[in-house]
C-alpha atoms as a PDB file:
ATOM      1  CA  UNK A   1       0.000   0.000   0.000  1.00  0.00           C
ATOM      2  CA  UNK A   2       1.118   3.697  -0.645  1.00  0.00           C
ATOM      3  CA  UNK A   3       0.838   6.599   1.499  1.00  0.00           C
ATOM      4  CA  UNK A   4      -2.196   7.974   0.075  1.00  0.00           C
ATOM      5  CA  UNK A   5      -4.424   4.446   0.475  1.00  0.00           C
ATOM      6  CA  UNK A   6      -2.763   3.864   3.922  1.00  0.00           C
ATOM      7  CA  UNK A   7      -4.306   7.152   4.860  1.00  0.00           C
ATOM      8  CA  UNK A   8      -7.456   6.231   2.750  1.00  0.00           C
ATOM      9  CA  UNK A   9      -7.965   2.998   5.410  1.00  0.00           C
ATOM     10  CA  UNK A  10      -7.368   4.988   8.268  1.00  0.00           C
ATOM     11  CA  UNK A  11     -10.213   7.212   7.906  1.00  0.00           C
ATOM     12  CA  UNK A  12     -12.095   4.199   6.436  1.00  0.00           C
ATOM     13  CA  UNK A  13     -11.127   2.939  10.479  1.00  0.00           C
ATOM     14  CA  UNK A  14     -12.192   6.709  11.774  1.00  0.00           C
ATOM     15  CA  UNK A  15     -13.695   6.920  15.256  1.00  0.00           C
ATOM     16  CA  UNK A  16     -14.855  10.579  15.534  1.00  0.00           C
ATOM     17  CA  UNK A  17     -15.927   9.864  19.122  1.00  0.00           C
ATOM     18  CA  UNK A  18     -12.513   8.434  20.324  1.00  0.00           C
ATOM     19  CA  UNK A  19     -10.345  10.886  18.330  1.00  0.00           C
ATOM     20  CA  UNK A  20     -12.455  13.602  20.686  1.00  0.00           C
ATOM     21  CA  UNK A  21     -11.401  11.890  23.392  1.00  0.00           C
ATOM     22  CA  UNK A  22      -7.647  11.080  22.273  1.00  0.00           C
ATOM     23  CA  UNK A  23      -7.350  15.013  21.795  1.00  0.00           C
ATOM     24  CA  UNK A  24      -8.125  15.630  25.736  1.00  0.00           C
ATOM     25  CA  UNK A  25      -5.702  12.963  26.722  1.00  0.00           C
ATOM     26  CA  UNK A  26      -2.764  13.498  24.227  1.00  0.00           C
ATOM     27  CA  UNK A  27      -2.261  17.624  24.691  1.00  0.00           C
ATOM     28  CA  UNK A  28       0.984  17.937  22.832  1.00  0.00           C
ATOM     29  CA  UNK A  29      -1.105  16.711  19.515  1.00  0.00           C
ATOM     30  CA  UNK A  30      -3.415  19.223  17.203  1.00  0.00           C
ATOM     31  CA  UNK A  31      -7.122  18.006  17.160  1.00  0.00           C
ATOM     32  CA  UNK A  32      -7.262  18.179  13.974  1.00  0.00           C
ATOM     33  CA  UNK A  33      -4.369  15.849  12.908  1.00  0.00           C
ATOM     34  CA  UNK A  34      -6.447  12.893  15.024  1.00  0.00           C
ATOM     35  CA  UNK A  35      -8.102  10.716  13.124  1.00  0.00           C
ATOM     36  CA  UNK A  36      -9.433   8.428  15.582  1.00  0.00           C
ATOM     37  CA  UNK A  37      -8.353   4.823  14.967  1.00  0.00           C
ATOM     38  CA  UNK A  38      -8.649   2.671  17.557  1.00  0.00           C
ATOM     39  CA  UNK A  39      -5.636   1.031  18.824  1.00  0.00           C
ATOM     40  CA  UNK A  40      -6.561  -2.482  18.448  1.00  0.00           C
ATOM     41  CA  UNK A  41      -7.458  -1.720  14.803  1.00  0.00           C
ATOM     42  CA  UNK A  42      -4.149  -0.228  14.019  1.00  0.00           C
ATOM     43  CA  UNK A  43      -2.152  -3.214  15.589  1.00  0.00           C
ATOM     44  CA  UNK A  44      -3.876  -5.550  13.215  1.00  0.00           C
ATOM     45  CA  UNK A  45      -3.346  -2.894  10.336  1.00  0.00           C
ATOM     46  CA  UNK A  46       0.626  -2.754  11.113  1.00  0.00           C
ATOM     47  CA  UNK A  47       0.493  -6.816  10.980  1.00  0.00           C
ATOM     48  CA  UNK A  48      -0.518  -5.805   7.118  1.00  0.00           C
ATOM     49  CA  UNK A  49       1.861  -3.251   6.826  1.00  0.00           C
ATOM     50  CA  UNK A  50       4.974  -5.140   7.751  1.00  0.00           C
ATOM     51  CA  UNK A  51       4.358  -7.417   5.375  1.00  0.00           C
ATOM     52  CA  UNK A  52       4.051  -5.627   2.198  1.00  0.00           C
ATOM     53  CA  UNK A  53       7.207  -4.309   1.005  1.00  0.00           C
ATOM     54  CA  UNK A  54       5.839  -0.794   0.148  1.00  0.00           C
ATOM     55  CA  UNK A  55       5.409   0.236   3.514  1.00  0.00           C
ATOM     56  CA  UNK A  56       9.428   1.512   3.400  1.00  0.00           C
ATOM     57  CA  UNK A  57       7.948   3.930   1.419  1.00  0.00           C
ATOM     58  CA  UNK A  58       5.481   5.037   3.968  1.00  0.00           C
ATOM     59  CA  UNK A  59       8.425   4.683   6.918  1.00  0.00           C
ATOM     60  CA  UNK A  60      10.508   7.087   5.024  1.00  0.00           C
ATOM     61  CA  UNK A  61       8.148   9.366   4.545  1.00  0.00           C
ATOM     62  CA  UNK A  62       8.522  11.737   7.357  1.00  0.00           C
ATOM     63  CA  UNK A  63       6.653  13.446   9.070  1.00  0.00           C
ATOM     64  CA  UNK A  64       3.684  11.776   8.702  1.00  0.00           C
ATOM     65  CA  UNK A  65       0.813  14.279   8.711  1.00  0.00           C
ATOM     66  CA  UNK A  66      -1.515  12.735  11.078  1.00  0.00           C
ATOM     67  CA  UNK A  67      -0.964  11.156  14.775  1.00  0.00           C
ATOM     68  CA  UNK A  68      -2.688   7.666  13.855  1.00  0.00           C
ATOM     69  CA  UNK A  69       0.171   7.541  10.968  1.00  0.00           C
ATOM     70  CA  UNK A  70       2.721   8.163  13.682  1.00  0.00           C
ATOM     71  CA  UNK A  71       0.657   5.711  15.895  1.00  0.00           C
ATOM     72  CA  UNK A  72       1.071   2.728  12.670  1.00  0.00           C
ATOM     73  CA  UNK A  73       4.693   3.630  11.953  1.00  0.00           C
ATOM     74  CA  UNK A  74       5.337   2.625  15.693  1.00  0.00           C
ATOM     75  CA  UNK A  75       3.596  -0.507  15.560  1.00  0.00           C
ATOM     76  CA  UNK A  76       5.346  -1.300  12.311  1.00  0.00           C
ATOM     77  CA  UNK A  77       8.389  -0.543  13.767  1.00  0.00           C
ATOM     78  CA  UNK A  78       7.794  -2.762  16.934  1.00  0.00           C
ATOM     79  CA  UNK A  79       7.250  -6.093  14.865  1.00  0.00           C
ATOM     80  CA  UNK A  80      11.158  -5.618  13.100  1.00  0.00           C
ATOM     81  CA  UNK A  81      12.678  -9.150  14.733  1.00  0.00           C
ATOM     82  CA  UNK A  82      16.022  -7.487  12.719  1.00  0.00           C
ATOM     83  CA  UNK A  83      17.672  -5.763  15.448  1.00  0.00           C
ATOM     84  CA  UNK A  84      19.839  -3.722  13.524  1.00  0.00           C
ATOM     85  CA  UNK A  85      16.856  -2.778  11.086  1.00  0.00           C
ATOM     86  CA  UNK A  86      14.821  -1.986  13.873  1.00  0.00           C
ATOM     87  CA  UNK A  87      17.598   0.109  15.609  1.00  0.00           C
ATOM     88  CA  UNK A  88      18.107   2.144  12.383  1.00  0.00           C
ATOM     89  CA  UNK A  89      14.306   2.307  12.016  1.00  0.00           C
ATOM     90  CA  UNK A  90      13.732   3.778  15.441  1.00  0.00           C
ATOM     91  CA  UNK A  91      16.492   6.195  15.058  1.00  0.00           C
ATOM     92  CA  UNK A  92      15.099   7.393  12.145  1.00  0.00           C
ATOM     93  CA  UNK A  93      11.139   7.867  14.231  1.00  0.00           C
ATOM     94  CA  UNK A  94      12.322   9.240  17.131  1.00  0.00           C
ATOM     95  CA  UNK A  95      13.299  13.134  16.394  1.00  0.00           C
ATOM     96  CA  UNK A  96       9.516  13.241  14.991  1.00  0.00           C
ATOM     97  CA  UNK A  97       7.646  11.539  17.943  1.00  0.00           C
ATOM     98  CA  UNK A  98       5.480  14.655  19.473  1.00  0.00           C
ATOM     99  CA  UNK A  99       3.960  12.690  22.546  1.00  0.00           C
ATOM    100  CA  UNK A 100       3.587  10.442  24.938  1.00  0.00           C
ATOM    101  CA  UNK A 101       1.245   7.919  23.611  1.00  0.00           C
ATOM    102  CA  UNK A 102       3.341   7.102  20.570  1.00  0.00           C
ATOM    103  CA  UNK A 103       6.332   7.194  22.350  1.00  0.00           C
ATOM    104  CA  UNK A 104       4.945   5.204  24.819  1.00  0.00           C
ATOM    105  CA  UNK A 105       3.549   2.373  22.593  1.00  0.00           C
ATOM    106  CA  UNK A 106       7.023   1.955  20.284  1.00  0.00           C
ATOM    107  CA  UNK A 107       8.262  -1.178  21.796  1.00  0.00           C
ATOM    108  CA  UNK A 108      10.307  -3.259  19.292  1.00  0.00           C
ATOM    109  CA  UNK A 109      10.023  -6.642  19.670  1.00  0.00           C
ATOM    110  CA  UNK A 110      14.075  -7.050  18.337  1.00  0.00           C
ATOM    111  CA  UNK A 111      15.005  -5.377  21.239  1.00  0.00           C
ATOM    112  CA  UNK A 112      13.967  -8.157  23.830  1.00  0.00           C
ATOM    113  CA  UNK A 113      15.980 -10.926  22.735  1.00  0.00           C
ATOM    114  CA  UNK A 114      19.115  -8.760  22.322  1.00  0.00           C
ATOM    115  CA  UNK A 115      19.162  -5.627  24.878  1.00  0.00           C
ATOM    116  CA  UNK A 116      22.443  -5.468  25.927  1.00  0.00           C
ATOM    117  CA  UNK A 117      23.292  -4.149  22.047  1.00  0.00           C
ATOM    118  CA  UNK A 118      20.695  -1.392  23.649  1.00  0.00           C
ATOM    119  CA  UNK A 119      21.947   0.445  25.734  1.00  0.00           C
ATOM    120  CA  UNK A 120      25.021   2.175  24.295  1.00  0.00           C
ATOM    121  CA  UNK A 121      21.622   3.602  22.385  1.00  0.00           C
ATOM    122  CA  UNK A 122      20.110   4.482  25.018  1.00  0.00           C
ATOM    123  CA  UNK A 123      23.032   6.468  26.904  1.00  0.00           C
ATOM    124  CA  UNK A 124      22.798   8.700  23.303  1.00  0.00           C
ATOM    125  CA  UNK A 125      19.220   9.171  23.746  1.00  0.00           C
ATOM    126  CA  UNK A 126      18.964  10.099  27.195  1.00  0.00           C
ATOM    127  CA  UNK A 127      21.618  12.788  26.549  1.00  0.00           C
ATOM    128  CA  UNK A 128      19.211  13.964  23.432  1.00  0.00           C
ATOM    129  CA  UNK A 129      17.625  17.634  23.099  1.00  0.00           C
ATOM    130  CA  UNK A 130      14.080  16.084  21.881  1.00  0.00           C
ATOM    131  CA  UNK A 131      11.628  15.488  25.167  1.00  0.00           C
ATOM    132  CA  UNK A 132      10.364  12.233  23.875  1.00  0.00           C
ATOM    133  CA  UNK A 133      13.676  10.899  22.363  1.00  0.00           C
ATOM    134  CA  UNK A 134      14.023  10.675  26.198  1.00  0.00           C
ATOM    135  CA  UNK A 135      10.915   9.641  27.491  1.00  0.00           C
ATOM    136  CA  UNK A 136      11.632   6.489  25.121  1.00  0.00           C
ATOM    137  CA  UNK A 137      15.262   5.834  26.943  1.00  0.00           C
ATOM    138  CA  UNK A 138      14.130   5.840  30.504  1.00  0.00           C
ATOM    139  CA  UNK A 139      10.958   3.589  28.826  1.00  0.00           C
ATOM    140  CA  UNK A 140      13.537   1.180  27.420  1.00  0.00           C
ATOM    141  CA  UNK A 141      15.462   1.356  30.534  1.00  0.00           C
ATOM    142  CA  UNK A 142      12.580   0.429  32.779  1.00  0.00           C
ATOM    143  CA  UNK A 143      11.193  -2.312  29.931  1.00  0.00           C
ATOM    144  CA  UNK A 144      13.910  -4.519  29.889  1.00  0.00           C
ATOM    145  CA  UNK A 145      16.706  -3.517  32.458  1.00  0.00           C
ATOM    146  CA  UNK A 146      14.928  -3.430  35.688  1.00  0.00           C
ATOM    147  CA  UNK A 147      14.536  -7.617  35.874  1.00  0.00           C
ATOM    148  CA  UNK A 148      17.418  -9.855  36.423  1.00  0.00           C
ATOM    149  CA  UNK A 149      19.331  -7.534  33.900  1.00  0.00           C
ATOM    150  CA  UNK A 150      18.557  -4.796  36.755  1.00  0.00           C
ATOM    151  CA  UNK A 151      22.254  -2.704  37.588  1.00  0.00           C
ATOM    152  CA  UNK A 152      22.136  -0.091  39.763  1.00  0.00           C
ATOM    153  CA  UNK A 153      24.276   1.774  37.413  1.00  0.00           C
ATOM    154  CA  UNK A 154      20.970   2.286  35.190  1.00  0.00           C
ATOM    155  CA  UNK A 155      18.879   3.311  37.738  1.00  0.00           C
ATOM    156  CA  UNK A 156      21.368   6.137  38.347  1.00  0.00           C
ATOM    157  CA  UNK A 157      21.434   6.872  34.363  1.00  0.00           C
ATOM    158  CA  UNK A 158      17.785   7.840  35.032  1.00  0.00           C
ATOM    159  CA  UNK A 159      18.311   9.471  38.069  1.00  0.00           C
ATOM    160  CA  UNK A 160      20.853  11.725  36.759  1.00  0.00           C
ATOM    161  CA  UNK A 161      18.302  13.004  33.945  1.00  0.00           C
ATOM    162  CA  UNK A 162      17.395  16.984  35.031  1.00  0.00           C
ATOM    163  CA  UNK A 163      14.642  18.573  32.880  1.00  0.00           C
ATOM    164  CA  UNK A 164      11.789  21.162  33.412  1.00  0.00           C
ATOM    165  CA  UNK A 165       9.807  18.626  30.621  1.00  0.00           C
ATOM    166  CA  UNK A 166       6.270  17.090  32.637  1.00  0.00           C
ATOM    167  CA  UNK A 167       6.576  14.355  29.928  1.00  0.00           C
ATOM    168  CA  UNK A 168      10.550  13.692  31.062  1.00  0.00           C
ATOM    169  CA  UNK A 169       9.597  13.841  34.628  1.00  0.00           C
ATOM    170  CA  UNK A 170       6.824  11.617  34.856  1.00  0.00           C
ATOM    171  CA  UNK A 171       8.744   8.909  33.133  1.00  0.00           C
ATOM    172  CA  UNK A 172      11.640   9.418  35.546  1.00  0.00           C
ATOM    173  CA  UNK A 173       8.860   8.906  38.404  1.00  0.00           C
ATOM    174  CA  UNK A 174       7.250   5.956  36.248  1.00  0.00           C
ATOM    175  CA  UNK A 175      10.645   4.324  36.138  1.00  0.00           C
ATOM    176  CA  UNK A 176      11.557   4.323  39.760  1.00  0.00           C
ATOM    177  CA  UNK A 177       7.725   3.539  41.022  1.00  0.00           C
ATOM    178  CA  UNK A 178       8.202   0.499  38.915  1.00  0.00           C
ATOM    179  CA  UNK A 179      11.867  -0.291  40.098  1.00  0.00           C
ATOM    180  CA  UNK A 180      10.449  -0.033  43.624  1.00  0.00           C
ATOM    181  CA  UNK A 181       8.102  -2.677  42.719  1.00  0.00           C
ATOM    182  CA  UNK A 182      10.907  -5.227  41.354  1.00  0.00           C
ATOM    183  CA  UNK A 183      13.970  -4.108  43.611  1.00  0.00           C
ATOM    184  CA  UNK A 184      12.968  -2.501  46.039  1.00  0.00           C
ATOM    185  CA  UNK A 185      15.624  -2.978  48.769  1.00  0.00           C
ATOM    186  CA  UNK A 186      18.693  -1.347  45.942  1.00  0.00           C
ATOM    187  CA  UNK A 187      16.184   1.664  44.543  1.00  0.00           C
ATOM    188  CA  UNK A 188      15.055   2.749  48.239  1.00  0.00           C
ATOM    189  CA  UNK A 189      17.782   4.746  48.838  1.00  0.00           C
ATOM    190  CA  UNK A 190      17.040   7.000  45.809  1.00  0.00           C
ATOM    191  CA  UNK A 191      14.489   8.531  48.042  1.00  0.00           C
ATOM    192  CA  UNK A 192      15.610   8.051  51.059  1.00  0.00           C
ATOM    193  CA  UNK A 193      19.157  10.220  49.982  1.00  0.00           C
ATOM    194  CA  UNK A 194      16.727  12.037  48.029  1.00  0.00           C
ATOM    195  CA  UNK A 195      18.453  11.352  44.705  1.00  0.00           C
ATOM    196  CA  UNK A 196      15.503  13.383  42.746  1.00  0.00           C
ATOM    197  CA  UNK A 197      14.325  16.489  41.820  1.00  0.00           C
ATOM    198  CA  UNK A 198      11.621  17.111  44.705  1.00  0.00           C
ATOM    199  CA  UNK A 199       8.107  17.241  42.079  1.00  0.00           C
ATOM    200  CA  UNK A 200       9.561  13.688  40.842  1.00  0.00           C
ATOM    201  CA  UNK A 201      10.323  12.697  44.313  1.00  0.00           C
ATOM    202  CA  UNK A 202       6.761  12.957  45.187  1.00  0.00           C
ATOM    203  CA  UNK A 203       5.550  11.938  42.045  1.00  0.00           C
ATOM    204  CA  UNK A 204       7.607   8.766  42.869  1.00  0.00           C
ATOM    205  CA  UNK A 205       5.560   7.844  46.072  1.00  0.00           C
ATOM    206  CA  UNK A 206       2.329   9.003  44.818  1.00  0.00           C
ATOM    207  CA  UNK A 207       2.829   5.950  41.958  1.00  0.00           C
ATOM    208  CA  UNK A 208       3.843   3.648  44.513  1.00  0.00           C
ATOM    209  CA  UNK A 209       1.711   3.946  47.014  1.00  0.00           C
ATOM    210  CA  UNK A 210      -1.135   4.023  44.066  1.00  0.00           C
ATOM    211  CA  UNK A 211       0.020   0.229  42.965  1.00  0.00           C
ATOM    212  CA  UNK A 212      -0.802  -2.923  43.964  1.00  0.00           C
ATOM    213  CA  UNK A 213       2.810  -4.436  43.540  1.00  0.00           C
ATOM    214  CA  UNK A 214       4.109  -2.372  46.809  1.00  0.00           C
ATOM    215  CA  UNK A 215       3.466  -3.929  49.841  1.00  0.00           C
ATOM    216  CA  UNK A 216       1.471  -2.428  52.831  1.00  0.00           C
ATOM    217  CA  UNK A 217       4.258  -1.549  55.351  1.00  0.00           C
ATOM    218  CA  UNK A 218       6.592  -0.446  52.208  1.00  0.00           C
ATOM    219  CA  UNK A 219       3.354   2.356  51.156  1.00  0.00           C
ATOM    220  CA  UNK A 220       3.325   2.956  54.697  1.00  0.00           C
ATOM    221  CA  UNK A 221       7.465   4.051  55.027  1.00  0.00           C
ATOM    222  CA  UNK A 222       7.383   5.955  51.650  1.00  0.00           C
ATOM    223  CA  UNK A 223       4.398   8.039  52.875  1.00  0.00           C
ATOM    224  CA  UNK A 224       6.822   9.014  55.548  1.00  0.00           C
ATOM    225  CA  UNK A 225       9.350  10.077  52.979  1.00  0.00           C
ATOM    226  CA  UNK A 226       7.410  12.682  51.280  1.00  0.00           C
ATOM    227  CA  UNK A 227       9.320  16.034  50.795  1.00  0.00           C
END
């Protein structure tokens, strides 16, 4: 498929009531440039995609005009089992990703089998000048580094990351409410030495204390940590 009937199936897919309701939740985006394509629907449209050979064409082909074409070429993207493809691929997507969602939902499926080639990658991207190119280092960070590949020596990669960005800063909290969940003895100290910016700090907490992975008594103690 080319550009013009890839964008001819989306609106065949349109929504009008969810892309209202994707513009409240996704503020960085215009209205207008939401089409409204459910995500379940796009998924099973990207399983089409990546397996016609035309859709390089639409890949290269940036920007896209529309968020549910930046919403596909992240799916796409995620179903490369070629980790150096992919890597090149994501590269290539990330200094036009303008929000959370689609930052949020580019998870590569090459990069699971293979994430120690990762993270030289991600100490480039967390050092980047583009909000989300960040947002999507701390995401791979707490993806597939905070198991038994978990070092301490990532968790301070993330802490180290200063930025006046909401978007940055709720990741950062994201990250270390989920590290609390899988290690929490080694990430404690983070707050406890107060390792964080004070809003991400609390933000911290507030995600912990909100999940069903901490434990009673551990809620209890971070409560009592609060700046």
């Amino acid at each position: 498929m080319n550009r013009e009937e890839i964008e001819a199936e989306l609106f065949r897919l349109q929504d009008k009531k969810y892309a209202a309701f994707q513009a409240k939740s996704i503020p960085t985006v215009e209205a207008e440039s939401i089409i409204g394509v459910r995500t379940p629907e796009l998924r099973c449209f990207a399983k089409r995609l990546y397996k016609d050979e035309e859709t390089v064409l639409f890949l290269e082909c940036l920007p896209h005009q529309y968020f549910d074409e930046n919403q596909l070429h992240a799916f796409v993207i995620s179903l490369e089992k070629d980790f150096d493809k992919c890597i090149t691929e994501v590269e290539a997507f990330l200094p036009f990703i303008d929000n959370w969602a689609t930052c949020d939902q580019l998870s590569p499926k090459a990069f699971k089998k293979e994430s120690e080639k990762l993270l030289p990658y991600i100490d480039t991207w967390l050092r980047s000048d583009k909000v989300y190119t960040v947002r999507f280092a701390i995401g791979m960070l707490m993806e597939h580094f905070l198991g038994e590949r978990f070092h301490l020596g990532y968790a301070d990669m993330v802490a180290a990351v200063r930025s006046d960005e909401y978007y940055i800063n709720m990741m950062v909290a994201w990250y270390f409410a989920t590290a609390l969940a899988k290690q929490y003895a080694s990430v404690l100290p983070y707050l406890e030495e107060k390792k964080l910016d004070d809003w991400t700090h609390n933000k911290t907490i507030q995600k912990s204390v909100e999940s069903n992975r901490i434990s009673t008594e551990q809620k209890a103690y971070l409560k009592k940590l609060k700046i």
